[in-house]
N, C-alpha and C. Protein backbone atom coordinates (compact mmCIF):
# COMPACT_ATOMS: atom_id res chain seq x y z
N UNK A 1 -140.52 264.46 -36.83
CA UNK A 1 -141.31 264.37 -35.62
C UNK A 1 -140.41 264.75 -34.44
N UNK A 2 -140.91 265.50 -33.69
CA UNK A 2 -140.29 266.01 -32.33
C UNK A 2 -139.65 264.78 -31.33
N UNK A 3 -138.24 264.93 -30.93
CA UNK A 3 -138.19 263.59 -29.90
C UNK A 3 -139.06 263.42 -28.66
N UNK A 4 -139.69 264.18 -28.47
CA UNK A 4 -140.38 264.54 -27.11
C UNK A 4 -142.10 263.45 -27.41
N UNK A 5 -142.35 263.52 -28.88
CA UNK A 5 -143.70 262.85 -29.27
C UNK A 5 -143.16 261.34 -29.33
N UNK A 6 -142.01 261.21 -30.16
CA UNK A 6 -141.31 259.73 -30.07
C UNK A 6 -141.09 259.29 -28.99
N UNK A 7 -140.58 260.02 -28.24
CA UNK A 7 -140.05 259.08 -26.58
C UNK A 7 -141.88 258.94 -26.37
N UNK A 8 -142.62 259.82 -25.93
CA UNK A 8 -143.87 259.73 -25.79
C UNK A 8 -144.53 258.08 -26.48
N UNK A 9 -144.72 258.01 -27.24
CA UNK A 9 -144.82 256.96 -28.08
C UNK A 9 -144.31 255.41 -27.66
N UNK A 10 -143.12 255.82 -27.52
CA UNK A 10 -142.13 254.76 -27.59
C UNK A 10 -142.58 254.44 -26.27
N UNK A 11 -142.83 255.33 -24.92
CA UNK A 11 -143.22 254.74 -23.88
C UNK A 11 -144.27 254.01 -23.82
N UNK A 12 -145.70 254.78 -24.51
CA UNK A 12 -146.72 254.48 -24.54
C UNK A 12 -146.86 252.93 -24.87
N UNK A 13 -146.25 252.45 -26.01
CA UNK A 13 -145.93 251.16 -26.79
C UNK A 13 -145.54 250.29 -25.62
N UNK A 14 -144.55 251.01 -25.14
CA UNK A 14 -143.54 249.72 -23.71
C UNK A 14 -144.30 249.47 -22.97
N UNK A 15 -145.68 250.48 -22.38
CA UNK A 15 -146.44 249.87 -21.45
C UNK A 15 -147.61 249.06 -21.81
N UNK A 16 -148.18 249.16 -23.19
CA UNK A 16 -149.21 248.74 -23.56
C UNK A 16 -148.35 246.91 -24.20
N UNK A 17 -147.22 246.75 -24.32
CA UNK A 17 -146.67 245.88 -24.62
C UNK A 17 -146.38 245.18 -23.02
N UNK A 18 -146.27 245.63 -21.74
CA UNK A 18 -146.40 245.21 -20.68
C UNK A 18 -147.48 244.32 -20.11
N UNK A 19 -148.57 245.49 -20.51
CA UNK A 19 -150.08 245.31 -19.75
C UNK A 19 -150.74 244.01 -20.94
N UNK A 20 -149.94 244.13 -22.40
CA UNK A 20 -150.41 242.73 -22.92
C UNK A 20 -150.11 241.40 -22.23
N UNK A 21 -149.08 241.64 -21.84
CA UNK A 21 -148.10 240.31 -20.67
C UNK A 21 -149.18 240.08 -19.99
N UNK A 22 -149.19 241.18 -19.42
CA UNK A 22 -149.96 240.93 -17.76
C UNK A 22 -151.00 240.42 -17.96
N UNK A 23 -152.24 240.83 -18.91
CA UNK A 23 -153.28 240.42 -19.30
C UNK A 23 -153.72 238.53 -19.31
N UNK A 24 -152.62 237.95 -19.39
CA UNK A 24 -152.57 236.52 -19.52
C UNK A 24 -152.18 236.15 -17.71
N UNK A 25 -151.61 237.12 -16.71
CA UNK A 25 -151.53 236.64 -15.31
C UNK A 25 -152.83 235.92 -14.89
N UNK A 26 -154.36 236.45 -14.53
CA UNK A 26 -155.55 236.04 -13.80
C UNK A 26 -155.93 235.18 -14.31
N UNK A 27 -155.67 234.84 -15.72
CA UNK A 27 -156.00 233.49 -16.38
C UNK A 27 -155.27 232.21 -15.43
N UNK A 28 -153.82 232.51 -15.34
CA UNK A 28 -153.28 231.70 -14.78
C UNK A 28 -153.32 231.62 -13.26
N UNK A 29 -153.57 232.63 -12.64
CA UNK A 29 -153.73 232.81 -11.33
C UNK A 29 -154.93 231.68 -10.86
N UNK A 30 -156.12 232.01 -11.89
CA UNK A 30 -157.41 231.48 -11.60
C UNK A 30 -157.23 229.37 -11.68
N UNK A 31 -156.20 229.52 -13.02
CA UNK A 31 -156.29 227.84 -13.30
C UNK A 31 -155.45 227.61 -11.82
N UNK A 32 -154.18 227.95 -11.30
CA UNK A 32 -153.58 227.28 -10.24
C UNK A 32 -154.25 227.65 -8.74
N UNK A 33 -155.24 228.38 -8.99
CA UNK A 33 -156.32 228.63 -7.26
C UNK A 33 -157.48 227.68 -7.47
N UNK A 34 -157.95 227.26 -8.51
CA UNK A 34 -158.98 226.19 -8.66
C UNK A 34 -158.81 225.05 -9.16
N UNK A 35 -157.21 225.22 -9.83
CA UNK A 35 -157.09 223.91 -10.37
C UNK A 35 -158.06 223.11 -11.50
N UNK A 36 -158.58 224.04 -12.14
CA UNK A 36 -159.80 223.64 -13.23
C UNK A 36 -159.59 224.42 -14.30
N UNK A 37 -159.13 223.20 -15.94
CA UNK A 37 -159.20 223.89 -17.26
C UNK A 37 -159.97 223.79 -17.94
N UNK A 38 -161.59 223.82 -17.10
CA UNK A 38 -162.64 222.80 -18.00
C UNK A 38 -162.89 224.97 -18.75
N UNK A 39 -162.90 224.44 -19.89
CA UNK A 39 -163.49 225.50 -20.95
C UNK A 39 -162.48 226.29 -21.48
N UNK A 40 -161.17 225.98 -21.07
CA UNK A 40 -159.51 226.49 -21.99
C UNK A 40 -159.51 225.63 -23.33
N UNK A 41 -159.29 225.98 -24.10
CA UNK A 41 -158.46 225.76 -24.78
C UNK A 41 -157.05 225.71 -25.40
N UNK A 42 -156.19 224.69 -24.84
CA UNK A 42 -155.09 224.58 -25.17
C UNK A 42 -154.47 224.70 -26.51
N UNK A 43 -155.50 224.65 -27.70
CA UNK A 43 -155.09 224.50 -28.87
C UNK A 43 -154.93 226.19 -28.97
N UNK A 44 -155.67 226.92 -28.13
CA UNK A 44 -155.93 228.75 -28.68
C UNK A 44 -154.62 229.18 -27.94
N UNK A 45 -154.36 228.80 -26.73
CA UNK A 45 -152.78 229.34 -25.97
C UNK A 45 -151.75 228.79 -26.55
N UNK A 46 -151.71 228.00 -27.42
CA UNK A 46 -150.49 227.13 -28.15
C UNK A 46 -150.32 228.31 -29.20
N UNK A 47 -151.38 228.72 -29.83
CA UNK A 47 -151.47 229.47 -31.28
C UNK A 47 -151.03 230.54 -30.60
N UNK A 48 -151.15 231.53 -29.48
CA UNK A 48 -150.92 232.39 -28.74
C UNK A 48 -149.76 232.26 -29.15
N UNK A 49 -148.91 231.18 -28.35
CA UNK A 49 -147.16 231.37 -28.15
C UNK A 49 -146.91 230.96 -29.35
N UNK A 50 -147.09 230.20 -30.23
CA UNK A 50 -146.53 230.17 -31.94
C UNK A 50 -146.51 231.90 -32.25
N UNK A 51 -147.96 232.57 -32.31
CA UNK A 51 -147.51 233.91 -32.46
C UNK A 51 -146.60 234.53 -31.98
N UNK A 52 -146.49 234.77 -30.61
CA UNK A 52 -145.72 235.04 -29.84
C UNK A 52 -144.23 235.23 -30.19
N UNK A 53 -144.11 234.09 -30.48
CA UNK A 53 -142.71 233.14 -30.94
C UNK A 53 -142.09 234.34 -31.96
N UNK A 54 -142.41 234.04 -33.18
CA UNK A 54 -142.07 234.70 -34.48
C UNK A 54 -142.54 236.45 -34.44
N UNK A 55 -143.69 236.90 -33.21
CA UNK A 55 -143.48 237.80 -32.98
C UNK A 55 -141.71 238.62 -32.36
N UNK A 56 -141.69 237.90 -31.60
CA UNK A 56 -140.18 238.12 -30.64
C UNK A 56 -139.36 237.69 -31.95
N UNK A 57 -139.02 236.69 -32.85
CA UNK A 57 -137.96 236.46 -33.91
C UNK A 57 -138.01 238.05 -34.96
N UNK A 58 -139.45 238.54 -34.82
CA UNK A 58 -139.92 239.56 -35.67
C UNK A 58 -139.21 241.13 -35.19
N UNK A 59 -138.94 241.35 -34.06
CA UNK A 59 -138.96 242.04 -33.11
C UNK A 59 -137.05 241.88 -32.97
N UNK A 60 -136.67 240.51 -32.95
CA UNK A 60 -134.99 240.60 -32.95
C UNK A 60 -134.68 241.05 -34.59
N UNK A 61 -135.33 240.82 -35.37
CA UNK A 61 -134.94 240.71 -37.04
C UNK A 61 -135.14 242.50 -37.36
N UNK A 62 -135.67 243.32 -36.61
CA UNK A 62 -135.73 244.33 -37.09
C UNK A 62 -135.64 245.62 -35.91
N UNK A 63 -134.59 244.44 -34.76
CA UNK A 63 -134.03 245.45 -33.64
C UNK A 63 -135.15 246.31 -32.91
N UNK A 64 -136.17 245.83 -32.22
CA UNK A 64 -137.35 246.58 -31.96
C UNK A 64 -137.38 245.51 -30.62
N UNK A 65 -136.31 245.72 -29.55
CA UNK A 65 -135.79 245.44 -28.63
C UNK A 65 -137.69 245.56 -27.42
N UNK A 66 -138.38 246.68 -27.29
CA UNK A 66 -139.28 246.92 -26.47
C UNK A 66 -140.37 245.69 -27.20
N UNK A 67 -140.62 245.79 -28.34
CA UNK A 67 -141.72 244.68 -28.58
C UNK A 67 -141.74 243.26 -28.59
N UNK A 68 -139.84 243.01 -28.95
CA UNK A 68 -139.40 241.62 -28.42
C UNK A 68 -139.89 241.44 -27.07
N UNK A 69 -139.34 242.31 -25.99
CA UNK A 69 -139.59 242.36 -24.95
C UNK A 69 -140.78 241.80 -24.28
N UNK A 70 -141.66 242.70 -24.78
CA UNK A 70 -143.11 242.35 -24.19
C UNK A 70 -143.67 241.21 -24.81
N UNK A 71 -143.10 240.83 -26.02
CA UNK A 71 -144.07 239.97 -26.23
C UNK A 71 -142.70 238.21 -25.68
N UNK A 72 -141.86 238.73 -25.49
CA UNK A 72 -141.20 237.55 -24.62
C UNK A 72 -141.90 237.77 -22.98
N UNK A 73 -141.98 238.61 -22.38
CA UNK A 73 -142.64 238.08 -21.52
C UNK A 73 -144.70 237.86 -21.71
N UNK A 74 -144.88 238.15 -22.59
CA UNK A 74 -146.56 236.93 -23.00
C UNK A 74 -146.09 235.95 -23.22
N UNK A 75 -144.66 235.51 -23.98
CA UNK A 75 -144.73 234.20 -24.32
C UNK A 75 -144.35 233.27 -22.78
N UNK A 76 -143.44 233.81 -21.86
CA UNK A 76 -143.54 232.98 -20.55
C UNK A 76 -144.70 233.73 -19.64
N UNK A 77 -146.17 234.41 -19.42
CA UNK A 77 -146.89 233.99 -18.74
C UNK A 77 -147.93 233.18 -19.62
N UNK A 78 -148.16 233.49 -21.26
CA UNK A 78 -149.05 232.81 -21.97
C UNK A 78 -148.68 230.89 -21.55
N UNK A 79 -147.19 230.72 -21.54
CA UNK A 79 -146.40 229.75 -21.81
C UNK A 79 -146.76 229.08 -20.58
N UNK A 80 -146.78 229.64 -19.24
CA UNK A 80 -147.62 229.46 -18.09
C UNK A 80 -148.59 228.68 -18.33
N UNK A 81 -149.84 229.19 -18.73
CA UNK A 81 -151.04 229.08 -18.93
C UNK A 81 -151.25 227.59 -19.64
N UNK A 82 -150.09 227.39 -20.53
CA UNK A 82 -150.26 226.08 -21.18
C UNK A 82 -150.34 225.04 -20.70
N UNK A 83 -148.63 225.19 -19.64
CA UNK A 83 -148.16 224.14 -18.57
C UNK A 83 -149.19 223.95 -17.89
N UNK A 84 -149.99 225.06 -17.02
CA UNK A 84 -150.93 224.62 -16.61
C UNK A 84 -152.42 223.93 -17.15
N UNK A 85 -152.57 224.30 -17.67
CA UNK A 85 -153.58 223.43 -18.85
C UNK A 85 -153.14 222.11 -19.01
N UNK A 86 -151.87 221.90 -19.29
CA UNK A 86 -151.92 220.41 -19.51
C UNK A 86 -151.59 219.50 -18.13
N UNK A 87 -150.78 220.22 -17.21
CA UNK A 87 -150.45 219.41 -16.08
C UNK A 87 -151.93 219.35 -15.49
N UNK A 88 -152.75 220.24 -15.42
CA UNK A 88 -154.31 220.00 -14.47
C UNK A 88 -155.07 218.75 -15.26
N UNK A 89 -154.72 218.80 -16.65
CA UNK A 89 -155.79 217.91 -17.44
C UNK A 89 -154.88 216.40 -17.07
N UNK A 90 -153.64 216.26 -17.24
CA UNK A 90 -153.09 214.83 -17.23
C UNK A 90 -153.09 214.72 -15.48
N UNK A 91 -153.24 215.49 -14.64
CA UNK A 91 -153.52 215.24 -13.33
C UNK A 91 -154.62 214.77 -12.88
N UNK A 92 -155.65 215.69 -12.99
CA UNK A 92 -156.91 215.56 -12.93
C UNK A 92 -157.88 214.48 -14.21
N UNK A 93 -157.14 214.16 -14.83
CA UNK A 93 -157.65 213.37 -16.27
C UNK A 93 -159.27 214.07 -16.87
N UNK A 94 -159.18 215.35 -16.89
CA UNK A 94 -160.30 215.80 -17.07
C UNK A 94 -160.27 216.33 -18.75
N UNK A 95 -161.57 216.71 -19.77
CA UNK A 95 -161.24 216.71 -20.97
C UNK A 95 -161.51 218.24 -21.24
């Protein structure tokens, strides 16, 4: 394969591994502007960063440095999303 299709690729991957990150920001934006986790599920963003997790261990184990990457930063805005989930619910004592 041509290096010109690989770099191509390889970029394509780095940003779509970005915009997965980002994808988890307005979630969190929205819980800390309203302060409300009524209809989150904390048990589904936990499973998130467990994936996450062993994704990035997956990603150091086979030197694939860009997908560690991105998916270390989902695991700190997903990881976000949690904190907030649980600090609004033990604040607010809401279920």
């Amino acid at each position: 394969m041509h290096d010109y299709i690989i770099w191509f690729i390889e970029g394509l991957f780095g940003m779509a591994m970005f915009i997965n990150a980002v994808l988890f920001l307005p979630q969190a934006i929205k819980i800390h502007k309203t302060k409300n986790t009524k209809g989150l599920s904390l048990i589904t963003f936990i499973g998130f960063n467990i994936i996450q997790l062993s994704s990035i261990l997956h990603g150091y184990i086979h030197k694939d440095y860009i997908f560690m990457l991105g998916m270390l930063l989902s695991l700190l805005f997903c990881g976000c999303i949690c904190f907030l989930i649980i600090y609004y619910k033990i604040k607010y004592k809401t279920t």
